[in-house]
N, C-alpha and C. Protein backbone atom coordinates (compact mmCIF):
# COMPACT_ATOMS: atom_id res chain seq x y z
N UNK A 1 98.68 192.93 24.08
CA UNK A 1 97.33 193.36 23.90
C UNK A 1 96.41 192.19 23.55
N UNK A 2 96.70 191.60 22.65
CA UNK A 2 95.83 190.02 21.92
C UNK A 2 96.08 189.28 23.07
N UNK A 3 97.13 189.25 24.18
CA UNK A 3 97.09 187.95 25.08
C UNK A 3 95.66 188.75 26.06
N UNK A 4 95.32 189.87 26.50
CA UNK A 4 94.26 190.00 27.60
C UNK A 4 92.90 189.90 27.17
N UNK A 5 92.87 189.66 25.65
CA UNK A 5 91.43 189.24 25.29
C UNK A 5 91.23 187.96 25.88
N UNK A 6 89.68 187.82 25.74
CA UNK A 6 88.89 186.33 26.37
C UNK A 6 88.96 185.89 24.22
N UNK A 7 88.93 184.88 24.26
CA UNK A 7 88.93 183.55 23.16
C UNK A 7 88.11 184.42 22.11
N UNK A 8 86.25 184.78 22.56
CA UNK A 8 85.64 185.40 21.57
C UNK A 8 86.15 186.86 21.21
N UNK A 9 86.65 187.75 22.20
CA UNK A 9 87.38 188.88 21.48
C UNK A 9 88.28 188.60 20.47
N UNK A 10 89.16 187.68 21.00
CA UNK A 10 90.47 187.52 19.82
C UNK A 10 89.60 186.68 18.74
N UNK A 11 88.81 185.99 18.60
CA UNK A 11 87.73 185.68 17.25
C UNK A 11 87.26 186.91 16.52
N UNK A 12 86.66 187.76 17.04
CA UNK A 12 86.02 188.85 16.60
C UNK A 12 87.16 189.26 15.84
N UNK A 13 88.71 189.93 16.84
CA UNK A 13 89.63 191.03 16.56
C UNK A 13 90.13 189.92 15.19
N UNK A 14 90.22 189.21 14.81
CA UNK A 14 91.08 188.56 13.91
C UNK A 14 90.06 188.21 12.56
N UNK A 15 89.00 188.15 12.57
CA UNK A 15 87.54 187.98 11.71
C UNK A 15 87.82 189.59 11.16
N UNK A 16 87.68 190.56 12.35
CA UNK A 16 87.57 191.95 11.35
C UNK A 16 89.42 192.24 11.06
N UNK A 17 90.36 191.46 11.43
CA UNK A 17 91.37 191.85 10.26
C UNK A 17 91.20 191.58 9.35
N UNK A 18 91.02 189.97 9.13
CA UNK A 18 90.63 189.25 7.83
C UNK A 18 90.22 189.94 6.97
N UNK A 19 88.67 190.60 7.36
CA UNK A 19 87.50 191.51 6.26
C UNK A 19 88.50 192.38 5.53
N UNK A 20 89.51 193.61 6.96
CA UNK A 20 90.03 194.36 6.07
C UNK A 20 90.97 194.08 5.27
N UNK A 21 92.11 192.87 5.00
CA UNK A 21 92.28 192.06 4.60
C UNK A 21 91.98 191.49 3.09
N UNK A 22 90.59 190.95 3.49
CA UNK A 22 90.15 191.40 1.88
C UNK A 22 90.01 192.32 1.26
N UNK A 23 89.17 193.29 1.67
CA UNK A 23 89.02 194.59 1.29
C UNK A 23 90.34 195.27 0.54
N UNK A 24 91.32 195.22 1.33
CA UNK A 24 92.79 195.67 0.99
C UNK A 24 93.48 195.52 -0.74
N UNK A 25 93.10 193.64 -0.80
CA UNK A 25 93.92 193.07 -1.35
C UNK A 25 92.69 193.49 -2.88
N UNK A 26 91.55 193.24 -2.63
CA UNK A 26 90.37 193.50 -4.03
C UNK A 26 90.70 194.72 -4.11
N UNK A 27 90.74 195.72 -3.33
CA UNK A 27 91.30 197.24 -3.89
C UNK A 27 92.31 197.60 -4.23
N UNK A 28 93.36 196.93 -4.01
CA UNK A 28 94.48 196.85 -4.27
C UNK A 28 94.86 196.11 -6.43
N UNK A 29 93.79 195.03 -6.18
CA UNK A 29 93.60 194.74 -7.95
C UNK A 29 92.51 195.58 -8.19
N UNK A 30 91.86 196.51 -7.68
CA UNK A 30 91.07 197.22 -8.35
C UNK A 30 89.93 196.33 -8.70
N UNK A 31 89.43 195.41 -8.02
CA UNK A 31 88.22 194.43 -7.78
C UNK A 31 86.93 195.22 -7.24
N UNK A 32 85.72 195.04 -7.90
CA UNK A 32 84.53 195.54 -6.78
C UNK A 32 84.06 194.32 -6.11
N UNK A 33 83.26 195.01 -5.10
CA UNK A 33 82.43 193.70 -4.30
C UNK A 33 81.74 193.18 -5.34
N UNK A 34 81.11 193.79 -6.22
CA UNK A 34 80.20 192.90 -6.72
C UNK A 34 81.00 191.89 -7.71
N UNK A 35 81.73 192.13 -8.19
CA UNK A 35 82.69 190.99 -9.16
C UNK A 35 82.83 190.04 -8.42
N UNK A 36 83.39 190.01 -6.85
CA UNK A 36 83.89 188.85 -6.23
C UNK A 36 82.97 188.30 -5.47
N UNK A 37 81.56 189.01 -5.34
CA UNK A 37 80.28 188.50 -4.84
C UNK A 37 80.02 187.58 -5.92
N UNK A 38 79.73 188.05 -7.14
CA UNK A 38 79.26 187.26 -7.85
C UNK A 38 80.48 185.80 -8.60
N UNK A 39 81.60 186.04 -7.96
CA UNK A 39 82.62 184.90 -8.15
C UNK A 39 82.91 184.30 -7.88
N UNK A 40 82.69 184.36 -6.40
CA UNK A 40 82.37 183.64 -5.07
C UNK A 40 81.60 182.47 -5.10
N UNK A 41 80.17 182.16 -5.54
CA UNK A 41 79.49 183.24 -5.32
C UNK A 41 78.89 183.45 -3.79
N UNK A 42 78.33 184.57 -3.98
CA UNK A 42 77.83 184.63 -2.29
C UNK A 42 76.91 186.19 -2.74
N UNK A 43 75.85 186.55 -1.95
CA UNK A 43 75.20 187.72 -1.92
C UNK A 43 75.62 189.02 -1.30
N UNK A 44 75.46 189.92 -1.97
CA UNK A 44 76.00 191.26 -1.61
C UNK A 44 76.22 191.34 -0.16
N UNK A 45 74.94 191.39 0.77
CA UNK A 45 75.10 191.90 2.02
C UNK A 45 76.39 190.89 2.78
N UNK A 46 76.61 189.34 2.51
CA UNK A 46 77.26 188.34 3.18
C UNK A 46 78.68 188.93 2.96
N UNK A 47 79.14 188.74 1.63
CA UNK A 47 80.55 189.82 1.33
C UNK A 47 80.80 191.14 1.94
N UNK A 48 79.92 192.08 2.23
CA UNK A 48 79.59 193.11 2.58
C UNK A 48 80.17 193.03 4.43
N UNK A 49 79.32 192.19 5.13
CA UNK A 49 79.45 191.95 6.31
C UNK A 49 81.06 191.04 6.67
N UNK A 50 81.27 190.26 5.74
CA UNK A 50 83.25 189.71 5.55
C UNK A 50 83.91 190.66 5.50
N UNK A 51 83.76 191.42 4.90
CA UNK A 51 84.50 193.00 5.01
C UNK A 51 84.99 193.78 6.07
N UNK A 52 83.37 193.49 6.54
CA UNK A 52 83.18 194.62 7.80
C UNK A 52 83.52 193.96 9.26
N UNK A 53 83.91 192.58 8.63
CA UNK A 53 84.17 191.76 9.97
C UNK A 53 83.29 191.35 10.94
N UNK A 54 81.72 191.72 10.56
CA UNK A 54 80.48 191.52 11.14
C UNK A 54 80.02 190.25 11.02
N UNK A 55 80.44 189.30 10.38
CA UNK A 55 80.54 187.59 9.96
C UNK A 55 81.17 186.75 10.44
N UNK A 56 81.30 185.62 10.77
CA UNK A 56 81.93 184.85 10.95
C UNK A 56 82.27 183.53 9.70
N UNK A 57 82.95 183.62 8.68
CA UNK A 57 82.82 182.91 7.07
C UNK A 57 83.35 181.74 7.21
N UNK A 58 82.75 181.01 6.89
CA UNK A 58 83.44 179.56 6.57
C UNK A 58 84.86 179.25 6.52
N UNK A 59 85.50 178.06 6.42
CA UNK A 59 87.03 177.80 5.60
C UNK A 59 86.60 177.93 3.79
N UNK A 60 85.20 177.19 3.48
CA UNK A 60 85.14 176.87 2.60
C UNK A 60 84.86 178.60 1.66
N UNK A 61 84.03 179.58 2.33
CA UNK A 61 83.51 180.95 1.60
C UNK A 61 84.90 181.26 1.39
N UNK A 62 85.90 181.85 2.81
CA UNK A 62 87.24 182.34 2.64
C UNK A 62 87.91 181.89 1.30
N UNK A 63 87.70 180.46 1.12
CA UNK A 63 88.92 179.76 0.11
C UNK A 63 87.99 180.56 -1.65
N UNK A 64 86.63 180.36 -0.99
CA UNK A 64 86.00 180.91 -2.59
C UNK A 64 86.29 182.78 -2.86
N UNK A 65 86.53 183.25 -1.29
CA UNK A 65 86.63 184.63 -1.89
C UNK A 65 88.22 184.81 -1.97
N UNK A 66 89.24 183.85 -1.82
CA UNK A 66 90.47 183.83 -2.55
C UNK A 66 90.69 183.88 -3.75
N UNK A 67 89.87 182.93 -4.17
CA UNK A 67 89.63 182.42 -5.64
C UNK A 67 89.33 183.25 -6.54
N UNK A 68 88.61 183.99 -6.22
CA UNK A 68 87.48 185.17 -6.99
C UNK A 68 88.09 186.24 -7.01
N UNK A 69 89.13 186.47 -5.83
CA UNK A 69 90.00 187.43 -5.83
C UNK A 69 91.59 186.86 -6.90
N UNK A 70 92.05 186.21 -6.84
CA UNK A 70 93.13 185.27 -7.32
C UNK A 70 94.41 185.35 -6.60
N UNK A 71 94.29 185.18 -5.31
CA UNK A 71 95.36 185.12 -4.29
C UNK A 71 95.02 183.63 -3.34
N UNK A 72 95.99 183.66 -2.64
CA UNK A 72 95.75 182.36 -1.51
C UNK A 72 95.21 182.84 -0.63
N UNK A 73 95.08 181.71 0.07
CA UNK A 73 94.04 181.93 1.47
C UNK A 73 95.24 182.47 2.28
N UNK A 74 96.55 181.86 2.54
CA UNK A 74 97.55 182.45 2.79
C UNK A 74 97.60 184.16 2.92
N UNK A 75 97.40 184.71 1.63
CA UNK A 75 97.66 185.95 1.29
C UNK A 75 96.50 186.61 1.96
N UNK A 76 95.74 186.23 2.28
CA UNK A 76 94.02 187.55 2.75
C UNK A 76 94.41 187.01 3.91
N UNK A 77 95.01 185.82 4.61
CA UNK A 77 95.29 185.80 6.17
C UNK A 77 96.40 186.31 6.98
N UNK A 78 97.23 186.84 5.65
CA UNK A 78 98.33 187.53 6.51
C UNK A 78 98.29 188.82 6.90
């Protein structure tokens, strides 16, 4: 299935695992957005849209919303 995407699909499809990904792992410690917005830091809607996979985030945001979460970058990419 991932091999018949074109390059930007499989960007997109792997951006919105990521989001859920995070989402997973902050609900999973019982984290809100706004704790890890503001830990990050970064603004509501930007976290909001990482989530939703509607973003495309940095290496550097990812590594800060690891941080804020307290897992590796490892762990929100698997």
């Amino acid at each position: 299935m991932l091999d018949d995407l074109t390059d930007e699909e499989w960007l997109d499809h792997e951006g919105q695992r990521i989001g859920r990904r995070i989402r997973e792992v902050r609900e999973f410690l019982n984290l809100t957005q706004e704790r890890v917005f503001l830990a990050a830091p970064m603004n509501r809607a930007h976290c909001q849209n990482i989530e939703a996979g509607r973003t495309n985030p940095t290496l550097r945001t990812l590594l800060r919303i690891a941080r804020a979460i307290g897992v590796s970058l490892e762990e929100l990419a698997r």
